[in-house]
Protein backbone atom coordinates (compact mmCIF):
# COMPACT_ATOMS: atom_id res chain seq x y z
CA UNK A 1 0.00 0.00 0.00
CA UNK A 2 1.33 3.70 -1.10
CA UNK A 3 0.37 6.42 0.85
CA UNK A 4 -0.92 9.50 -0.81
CA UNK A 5 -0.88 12.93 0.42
CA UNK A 6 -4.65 14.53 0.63
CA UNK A 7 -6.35 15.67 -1.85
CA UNK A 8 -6.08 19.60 -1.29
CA UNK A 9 -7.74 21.71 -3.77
CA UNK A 10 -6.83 25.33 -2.00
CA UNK A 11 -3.15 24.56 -2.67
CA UNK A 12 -3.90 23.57 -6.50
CA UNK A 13 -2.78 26.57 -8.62
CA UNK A 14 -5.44 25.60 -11.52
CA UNK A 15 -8.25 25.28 -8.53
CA UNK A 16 -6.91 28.58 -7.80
CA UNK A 17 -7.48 29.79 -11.37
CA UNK A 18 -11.29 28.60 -11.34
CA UNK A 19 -11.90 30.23 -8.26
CA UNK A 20 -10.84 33.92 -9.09
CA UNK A 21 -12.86 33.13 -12.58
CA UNK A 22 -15.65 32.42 -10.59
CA UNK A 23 -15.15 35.19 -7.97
CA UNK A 24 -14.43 37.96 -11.15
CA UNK A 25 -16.61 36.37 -13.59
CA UNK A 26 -18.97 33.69 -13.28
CA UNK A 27 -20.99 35.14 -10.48
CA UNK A 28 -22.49 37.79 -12.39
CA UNK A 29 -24.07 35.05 -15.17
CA UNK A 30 -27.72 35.55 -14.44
CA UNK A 31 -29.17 34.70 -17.97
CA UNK A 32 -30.32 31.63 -19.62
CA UNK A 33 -27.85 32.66 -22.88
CA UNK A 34 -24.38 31.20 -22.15
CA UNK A 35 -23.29 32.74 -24.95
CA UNK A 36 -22.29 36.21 -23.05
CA UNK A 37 -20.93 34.19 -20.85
CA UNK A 38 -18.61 32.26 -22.86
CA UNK A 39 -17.49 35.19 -24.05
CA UNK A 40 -16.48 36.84 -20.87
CA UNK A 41 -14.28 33.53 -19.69
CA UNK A 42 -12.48 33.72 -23.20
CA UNK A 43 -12.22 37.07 -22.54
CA UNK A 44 -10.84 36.66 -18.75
CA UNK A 45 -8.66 33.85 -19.81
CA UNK A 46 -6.87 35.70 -22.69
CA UNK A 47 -5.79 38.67 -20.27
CA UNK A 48 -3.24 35.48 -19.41
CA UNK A 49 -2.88 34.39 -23.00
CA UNK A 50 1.26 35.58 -22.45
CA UNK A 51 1.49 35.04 -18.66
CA UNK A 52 0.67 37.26 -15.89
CA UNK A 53 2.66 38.27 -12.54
CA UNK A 54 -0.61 39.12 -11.28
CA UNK A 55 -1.91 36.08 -12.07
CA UNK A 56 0.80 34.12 -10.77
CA UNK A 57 0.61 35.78 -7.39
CA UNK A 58 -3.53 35.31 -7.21
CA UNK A 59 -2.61 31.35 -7.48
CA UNK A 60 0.14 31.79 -5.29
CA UNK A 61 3.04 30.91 -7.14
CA UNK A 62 4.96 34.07 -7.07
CA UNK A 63 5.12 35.79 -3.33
CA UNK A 64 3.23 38.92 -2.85
């Protein structure tokens, strides 16, 4: 038997990623068209398209 380490989500950069899309974009999604929607993530995600120090510090890879 190997033992794994726990699961931990909070210290998973990507987790990290979904969460400040959710906290910056997905919250404000009210209608039933997911095309707006779609278009903000693609949007939000491109800011990053050619990396980010800000984005590397939300997910905690880079020290504030």
């Amino acid at each position: 038997m190997v033992g794994l380490p726990t699961y931990a989500p909070w210290l998973n950069p990507i987790e990290k990623l979904w969460r400040y899309l959710k906290q910056e974009v997905v919250h404000l999604h009210q209608e039933e068209n997911f095309a707006p929607l779609h278009d903000h993530v693609d949007a939000f995600l491109d800011q990053f398209a050619d990396g980010s120090q800000h984005l590397l510090r939300c997910v905690e890879l880079l020290p504030n």
